[in-house]
N, C-alpha and C. Protein backbone atom coordinates (compact mmCIF):
# COMPACT_ATOMS: atom_id res chain seq x y z
N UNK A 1 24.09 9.01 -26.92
CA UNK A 1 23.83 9.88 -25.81
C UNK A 1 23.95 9.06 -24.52
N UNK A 2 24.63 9.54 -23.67
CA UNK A 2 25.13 8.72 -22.55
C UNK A 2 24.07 9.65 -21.07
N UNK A 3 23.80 8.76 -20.09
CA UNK A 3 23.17 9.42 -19.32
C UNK A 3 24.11 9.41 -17.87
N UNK A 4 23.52 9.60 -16.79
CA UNK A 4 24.09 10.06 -16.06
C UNK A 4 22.62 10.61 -14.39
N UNK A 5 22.92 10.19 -13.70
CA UNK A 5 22.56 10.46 -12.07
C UNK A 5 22.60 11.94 -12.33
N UNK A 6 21.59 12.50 -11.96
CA UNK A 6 21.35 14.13 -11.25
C UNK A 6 21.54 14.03 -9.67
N UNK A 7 22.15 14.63 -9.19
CA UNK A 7 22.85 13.77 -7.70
C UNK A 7 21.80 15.01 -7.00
N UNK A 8 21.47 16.15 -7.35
CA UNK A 8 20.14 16.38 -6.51
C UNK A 8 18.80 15.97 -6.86
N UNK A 9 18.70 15.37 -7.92
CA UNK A 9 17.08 14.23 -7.97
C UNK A 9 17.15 12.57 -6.57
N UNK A 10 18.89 12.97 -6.77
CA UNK A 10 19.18 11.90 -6.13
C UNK A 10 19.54 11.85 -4.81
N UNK A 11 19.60 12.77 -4.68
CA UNK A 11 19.71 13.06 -3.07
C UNK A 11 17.98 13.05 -2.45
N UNK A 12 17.16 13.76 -3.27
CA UNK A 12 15.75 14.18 -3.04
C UNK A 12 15.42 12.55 -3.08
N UNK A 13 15.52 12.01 -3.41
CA UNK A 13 14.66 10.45 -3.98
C UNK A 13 14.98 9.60 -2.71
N UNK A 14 16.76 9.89 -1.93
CA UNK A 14 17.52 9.51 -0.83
C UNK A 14 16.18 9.71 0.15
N UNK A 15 16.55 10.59 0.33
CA UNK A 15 15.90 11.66 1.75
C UNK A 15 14.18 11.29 1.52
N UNK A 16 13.79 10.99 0.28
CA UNK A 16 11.96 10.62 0.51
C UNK A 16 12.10 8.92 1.36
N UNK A 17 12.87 8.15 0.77
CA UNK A 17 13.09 6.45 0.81
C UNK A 17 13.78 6.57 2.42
N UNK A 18 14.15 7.40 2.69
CA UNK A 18 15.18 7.43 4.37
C UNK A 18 13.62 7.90 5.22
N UNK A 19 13.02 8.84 4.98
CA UNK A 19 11.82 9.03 5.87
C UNK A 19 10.82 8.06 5.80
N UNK A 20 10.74 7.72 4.37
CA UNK A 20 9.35 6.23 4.59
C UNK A 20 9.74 5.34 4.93
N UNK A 21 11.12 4.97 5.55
CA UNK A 21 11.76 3.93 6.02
C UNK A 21 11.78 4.28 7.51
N UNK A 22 11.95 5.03 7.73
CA UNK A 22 11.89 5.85 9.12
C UNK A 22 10.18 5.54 9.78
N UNK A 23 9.22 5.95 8.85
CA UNK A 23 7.51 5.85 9.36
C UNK A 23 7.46 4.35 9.32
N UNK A 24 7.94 3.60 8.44
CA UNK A 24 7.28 2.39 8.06
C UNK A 24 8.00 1.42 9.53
N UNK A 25 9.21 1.66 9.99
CA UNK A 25 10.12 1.16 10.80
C UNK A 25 8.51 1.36 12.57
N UNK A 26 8.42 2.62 12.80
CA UNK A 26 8.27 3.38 13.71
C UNK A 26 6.64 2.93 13.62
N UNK A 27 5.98 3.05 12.66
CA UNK A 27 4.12 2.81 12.24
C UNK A 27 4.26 1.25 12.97
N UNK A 28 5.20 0.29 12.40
CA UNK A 28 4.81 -1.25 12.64
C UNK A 28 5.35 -1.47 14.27
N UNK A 29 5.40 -0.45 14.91
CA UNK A 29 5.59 -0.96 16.31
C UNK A 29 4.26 -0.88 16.96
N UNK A 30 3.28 -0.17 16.31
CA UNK A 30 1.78 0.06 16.98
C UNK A 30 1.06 -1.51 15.62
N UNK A 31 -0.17 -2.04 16.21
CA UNK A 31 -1.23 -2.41 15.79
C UNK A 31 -1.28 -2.27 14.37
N UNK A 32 -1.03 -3.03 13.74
CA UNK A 32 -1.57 -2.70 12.00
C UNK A 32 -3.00 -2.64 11.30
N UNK A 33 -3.51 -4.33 12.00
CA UNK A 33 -4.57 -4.22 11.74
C UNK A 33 -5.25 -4.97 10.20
N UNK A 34 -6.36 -4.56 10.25
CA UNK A 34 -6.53 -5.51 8.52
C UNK A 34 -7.53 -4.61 7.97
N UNK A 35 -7.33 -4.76 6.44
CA UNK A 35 -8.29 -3.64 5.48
C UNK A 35 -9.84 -3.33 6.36
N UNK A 36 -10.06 -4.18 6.86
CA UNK A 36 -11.58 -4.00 7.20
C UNK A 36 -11.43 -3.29 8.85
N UNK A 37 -10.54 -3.56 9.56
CA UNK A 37 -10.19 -3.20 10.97
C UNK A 37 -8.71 -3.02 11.20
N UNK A 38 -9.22 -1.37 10.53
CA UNK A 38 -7.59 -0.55 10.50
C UNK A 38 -7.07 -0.52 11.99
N UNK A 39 -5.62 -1.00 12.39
CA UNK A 39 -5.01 -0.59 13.59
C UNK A 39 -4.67 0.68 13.65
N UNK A 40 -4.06 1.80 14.47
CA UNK A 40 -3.49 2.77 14.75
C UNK A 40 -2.17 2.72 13.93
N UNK A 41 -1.40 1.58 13.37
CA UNK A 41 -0.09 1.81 13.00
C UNK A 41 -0.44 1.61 11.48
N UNK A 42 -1.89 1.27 10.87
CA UNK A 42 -1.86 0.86 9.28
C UNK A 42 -1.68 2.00 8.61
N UNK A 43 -2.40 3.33 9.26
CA UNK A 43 -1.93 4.81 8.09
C UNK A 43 -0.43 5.20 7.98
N UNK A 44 -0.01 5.19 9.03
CA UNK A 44 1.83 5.22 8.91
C UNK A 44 2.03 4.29 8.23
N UNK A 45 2.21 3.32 8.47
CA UNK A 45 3.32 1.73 7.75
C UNK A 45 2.89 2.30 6.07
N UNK A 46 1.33 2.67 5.78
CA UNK A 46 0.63 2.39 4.63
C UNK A 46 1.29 3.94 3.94
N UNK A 47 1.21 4.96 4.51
CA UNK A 47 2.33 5.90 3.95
C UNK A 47 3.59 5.98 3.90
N UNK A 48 4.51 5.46 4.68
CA UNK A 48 5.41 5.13 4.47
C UNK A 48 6.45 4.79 3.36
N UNK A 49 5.80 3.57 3.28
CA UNK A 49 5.53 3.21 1.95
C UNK A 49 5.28 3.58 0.75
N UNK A 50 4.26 4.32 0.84
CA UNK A 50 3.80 5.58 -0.25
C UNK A 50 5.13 6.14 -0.70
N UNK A 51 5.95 6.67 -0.04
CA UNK A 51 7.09 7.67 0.53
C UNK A 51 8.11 6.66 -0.21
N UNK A 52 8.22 5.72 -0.01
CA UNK A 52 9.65 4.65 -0.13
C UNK A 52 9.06 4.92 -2.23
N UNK A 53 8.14 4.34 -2.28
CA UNK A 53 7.90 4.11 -3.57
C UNK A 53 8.04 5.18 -4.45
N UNK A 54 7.85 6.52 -3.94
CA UNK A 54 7.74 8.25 -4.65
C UNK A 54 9.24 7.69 -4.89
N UNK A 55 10.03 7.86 -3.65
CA UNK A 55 11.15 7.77 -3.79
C UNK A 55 12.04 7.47 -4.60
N UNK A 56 11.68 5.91 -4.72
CA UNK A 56 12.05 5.22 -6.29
C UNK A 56 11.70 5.41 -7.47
N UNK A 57 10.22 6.27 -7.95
CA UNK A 57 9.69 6.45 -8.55
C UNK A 57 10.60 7.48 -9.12
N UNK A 58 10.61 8.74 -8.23
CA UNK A 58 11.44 9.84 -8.59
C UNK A 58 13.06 9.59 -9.12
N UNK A 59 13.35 8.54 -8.57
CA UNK A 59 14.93 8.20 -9.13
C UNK A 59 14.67 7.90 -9.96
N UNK A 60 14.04 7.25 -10.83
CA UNK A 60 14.12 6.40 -12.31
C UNK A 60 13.43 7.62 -13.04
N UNK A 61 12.66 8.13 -12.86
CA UNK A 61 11.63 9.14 -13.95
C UNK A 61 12.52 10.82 -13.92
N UNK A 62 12.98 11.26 -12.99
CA UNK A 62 13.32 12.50 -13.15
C UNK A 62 15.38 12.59 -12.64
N UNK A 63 15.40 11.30 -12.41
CA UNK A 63 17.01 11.36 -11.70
C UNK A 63 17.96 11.09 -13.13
N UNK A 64 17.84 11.11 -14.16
CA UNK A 64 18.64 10.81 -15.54
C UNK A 64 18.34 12.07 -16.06
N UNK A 65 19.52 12.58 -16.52
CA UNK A 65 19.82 14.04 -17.67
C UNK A 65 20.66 13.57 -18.67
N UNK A 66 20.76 13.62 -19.60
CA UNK A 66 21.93 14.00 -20.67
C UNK A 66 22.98 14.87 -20.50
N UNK A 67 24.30 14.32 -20.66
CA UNK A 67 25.21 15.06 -20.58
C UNK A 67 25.48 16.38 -20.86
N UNK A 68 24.70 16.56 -21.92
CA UNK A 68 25.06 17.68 -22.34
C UNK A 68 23.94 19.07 -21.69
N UNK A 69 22.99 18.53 -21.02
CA UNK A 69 21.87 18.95 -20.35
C UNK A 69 22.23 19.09 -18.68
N UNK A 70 23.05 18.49 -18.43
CA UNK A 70 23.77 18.51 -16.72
C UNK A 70 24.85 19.23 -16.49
N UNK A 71 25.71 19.54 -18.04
CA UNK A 71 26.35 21.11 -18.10
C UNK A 71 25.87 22.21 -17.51
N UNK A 72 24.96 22.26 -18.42
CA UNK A 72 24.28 23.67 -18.51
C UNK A 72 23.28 23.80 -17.59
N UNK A 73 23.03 23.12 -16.65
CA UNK A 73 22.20 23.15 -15.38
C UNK A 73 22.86 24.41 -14.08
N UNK A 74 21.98 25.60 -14.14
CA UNK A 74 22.41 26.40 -12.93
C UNK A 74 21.49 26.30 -11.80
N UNK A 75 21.99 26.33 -11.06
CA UNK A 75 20.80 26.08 -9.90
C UNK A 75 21.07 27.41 -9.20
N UNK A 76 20.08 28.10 -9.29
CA UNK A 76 19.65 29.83 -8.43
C UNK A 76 20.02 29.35 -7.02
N UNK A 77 20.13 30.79 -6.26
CA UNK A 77 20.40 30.67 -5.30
C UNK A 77 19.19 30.55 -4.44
N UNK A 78 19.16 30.16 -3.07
CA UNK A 78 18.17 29.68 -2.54
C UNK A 78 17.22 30.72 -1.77
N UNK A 79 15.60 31.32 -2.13
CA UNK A 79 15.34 32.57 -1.78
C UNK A 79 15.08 32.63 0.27
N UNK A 80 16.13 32.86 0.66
CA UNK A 80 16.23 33.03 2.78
C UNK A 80 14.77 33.24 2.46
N UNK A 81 14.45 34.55 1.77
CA UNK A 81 13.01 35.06 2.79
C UNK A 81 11.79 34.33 2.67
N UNK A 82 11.87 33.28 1.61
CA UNK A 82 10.89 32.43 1.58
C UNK A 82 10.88 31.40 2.74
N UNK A 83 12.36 31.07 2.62
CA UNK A 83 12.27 29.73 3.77
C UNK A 83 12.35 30.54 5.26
N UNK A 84 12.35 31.92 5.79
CA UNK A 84 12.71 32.58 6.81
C UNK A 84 11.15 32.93 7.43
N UNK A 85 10.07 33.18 6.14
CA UNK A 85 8.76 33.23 6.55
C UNK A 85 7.88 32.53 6.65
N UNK A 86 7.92 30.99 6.32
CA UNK A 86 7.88 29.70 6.10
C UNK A 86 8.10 29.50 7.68
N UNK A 87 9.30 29.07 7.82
CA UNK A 87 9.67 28.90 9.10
C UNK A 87 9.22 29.67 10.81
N UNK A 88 9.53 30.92 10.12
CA UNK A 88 8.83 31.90 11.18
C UNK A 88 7.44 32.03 11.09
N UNK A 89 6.92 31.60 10.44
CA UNK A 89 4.92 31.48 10.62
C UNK A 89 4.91 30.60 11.24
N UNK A 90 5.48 28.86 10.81
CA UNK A 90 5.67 27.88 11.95
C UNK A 90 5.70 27.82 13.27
N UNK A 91 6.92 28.82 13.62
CA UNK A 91 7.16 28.94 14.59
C UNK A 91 6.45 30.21 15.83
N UNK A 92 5.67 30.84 15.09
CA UNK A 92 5.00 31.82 15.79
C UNK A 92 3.41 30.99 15.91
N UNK A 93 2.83 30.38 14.94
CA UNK A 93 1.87 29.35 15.45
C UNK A 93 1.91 28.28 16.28
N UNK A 94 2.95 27.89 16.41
CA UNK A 94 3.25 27.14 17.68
C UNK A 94 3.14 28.03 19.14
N UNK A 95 3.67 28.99 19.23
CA UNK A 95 3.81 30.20 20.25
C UNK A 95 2.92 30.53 20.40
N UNK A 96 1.89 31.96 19.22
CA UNK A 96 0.53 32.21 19.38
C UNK A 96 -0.17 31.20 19.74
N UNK A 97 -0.47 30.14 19.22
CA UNK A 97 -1.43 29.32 19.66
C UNK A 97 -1.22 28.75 20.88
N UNK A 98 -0.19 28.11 21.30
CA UNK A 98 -0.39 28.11 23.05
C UNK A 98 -0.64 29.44 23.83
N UNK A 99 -0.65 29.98 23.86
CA UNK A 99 -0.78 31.12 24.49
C UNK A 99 -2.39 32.10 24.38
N UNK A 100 -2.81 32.00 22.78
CA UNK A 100 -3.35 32.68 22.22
C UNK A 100 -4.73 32.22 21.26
N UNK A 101 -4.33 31.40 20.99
CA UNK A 101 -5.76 30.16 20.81
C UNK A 101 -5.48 30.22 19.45
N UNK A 102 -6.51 29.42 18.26
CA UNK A 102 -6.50 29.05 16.96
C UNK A 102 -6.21 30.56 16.53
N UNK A 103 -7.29 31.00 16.48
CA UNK A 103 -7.85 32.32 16.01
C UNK A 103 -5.99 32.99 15.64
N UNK A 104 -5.37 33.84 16.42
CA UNK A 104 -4.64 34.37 16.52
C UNK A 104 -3.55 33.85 15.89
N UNK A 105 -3.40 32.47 16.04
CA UNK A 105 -2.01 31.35 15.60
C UNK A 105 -2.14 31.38 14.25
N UNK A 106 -3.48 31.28 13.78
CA UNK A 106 -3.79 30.90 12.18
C UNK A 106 -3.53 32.62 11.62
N UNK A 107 -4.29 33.64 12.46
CA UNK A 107 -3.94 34.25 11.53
C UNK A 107 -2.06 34.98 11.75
N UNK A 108 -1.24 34.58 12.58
CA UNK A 108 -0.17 35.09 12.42
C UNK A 108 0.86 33.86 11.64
N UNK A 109 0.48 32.46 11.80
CA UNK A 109 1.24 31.89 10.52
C UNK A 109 1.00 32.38 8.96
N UNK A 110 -0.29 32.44 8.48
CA UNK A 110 -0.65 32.58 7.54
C UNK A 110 -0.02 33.86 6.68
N UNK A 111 -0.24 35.33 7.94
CA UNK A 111 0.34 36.22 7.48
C UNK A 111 1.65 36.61 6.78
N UNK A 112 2.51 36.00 8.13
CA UNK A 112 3.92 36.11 8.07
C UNK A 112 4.51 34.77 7.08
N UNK A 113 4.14 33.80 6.50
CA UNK A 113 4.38 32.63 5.24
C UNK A 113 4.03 33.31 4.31
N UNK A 114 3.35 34.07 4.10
CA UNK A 114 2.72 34.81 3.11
C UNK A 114 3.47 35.72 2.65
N UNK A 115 4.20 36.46 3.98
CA UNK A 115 5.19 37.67 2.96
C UNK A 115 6.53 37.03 2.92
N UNK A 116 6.40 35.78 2.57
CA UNK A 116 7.69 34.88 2.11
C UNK A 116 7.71 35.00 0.13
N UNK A 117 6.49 35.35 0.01
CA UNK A 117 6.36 35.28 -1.38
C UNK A 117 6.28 36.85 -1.82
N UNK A 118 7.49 37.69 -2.62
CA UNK A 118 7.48 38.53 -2.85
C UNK A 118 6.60 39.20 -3.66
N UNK A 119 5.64 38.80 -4.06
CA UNK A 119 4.27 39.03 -4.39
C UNK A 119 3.21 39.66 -3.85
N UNK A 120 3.25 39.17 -2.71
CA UNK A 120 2.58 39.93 -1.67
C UNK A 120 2.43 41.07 -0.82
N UNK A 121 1.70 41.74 -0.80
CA UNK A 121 1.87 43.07 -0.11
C UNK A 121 1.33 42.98 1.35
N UNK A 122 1.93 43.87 2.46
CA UNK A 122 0.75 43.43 4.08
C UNK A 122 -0.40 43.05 3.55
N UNK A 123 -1.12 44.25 2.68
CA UNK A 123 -2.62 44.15 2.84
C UNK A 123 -3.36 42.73 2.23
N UNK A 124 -2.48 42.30 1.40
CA UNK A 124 -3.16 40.89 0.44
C UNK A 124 -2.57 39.91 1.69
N UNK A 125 -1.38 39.56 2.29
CA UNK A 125 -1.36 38.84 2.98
C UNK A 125 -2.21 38.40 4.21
N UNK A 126 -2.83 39.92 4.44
CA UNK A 126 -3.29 39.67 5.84
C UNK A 126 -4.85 39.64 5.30
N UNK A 127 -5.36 39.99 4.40
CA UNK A 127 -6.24 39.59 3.58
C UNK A 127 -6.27 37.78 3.49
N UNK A 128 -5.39 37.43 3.26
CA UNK A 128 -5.27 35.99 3.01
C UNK A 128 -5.47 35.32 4.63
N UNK A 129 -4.78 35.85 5.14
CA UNK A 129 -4.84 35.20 6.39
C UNK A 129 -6.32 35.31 7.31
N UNK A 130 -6.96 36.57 7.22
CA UNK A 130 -8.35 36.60 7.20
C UNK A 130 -9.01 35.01 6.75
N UNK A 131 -8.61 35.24 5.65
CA UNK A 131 -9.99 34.26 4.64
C UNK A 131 -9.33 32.50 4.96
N UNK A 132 -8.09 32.38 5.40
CA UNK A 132 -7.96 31.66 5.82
C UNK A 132 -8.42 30.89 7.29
N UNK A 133 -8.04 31.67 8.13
CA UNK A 133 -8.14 31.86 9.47
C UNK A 133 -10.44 31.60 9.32
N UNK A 134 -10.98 32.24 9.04
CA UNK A 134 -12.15 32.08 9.03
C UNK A 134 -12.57 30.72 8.39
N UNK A 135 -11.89 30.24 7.30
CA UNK A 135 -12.21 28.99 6.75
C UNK A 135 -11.67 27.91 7.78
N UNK A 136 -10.10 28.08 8.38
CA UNK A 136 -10.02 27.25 9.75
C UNK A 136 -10.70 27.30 10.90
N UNK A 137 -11.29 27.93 11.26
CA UNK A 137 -12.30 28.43 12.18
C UNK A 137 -13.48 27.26 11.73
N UNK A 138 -14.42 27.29 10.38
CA UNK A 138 -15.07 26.56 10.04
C UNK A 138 -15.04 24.97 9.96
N UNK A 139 -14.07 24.94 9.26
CA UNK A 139 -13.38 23.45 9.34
C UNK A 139 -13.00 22.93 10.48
N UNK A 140 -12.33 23.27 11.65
CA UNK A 140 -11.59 22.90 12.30
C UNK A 140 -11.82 22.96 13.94
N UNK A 141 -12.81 23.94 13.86
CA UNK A 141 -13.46 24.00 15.63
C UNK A 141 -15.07 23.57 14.89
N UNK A 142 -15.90 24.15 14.10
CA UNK A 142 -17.15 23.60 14.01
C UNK A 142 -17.41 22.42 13.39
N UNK A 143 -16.50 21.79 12.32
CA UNK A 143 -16.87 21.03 11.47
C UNK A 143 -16.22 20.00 12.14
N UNK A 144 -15.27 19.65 12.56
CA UNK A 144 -14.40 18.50 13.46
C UNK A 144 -14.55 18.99 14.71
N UNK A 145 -15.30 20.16 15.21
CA UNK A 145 -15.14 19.60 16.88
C UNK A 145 -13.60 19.51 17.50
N UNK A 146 -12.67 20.72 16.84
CA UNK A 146 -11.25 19.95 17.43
C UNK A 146 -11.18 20.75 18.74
N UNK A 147 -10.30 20.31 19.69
CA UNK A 147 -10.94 21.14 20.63
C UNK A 147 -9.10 21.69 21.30
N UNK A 148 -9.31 22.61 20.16
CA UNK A 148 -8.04 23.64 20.48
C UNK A 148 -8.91 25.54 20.98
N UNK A 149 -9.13 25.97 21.28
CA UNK A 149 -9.91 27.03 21.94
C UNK A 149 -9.53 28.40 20.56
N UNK A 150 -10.75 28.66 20.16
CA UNK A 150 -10.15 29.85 19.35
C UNK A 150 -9.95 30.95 19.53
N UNK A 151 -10.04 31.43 21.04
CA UNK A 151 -9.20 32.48 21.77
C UNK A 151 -9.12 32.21 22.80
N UNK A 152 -7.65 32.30 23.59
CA UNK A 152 -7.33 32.11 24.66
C UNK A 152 -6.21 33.16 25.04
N UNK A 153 -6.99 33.77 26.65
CA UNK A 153 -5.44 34.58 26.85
C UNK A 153 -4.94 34.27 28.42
N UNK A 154 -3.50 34.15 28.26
CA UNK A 154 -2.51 33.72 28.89
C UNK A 154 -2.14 32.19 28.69
C-alpha cells in the first residue's frame, strides 16, 4: 500500500505554519519577557508557535491517505449560506456595535450566524441570541468591566 499527500490536509497544515510564522515573526518585535514576568509579545510568539506545531502535527497525522482511499474522496460543495451568515453577523457586529452598543451587536451577530445553520428557525435563533447576548452582558460588561457601552445611540 503506497501512500500519498492529501494536498487539502496540506494546504490546511500550509496556511496554519504561514500564520504562526506570521504571529511569531510580528509577537517578537514587542517585549517577550520571562515565565515569571510575561512581556506583552510572550502570548503571541507563545501561540504562534502553538500554530506552527498544529501545523506540522496535522501534516504527519491526517495529511497521508491510501491510494485507493484518495480516489474515492468527494468533497461536497461548499454551503454560501453558512459562510454568508458567518460573515454577515461579523460584519453587522462590527457596525451595530459602533453605533449601537454590545447589547444590540451581540444580539444581531448571533442571530444572523445562526441562520447560517439550516437547522434553525428565526424563533430558535433569536432565542439563541437572547441567551447569548445576556450571558455576554454578564461576562463581559459585569464580570471584566470591559468598557464597550451596552447601549448606545448614534
Amino acid at each position: 500500500m503506497r501512500f500519498k499527500i492529501n494536498k487539502q490536509d496540506a494546504w490546511a497544515s500550509a496556511l496554519l505554519c504561514a500564520l504562526g510564522l506570521f504571529v511569531v515573526v510580528h509577537g517578537s518585535s514587542y517585549s517577550l519577557g520571562t515565565l515569571s514576568r510575561m512581556g506583552p509579545g510572550f502570548f503571541p510568539v507563545a501561540l504562534g508557535v502553538l500554530l506552527i506545531f498544529l501545523g506540522v502535527l496535522n501534516l504527519f497525522t491526517s495529511g497521508h491517505t491510501a491510494d485507493d482511499e484518495a480516489d474515492e474522496t468527494l468533497t461536497a460543495p461548499p454551503d454560501w449560506r453558512g459562510w454568508l451568515c458567518i460573515i454577515g453577523g461579523v460584519v453587522a457586529f462590527i457596525a451595530v456595535g459602533k453605533y449601537g452598543g454590545l447589547v444590540p451587536a451581540t444580539l444581531a451577530l448571533v442571530s444572523i450566524s445562526a441562520l447560517g445553520d439550516r437547522s434553525h428557525t428565526l424563533l430558535s435563533a433569536l432565542a439563541l441570541a437572547v441567551f447569548v447576548t445576556i450571558l455576554g452582558v454578564v461576562i463581559f460588561s459585569w464580570g471584566l468591566d470591559l468598557q464597550f457601552p451596552l447601549v448606545r445611540w448614534g
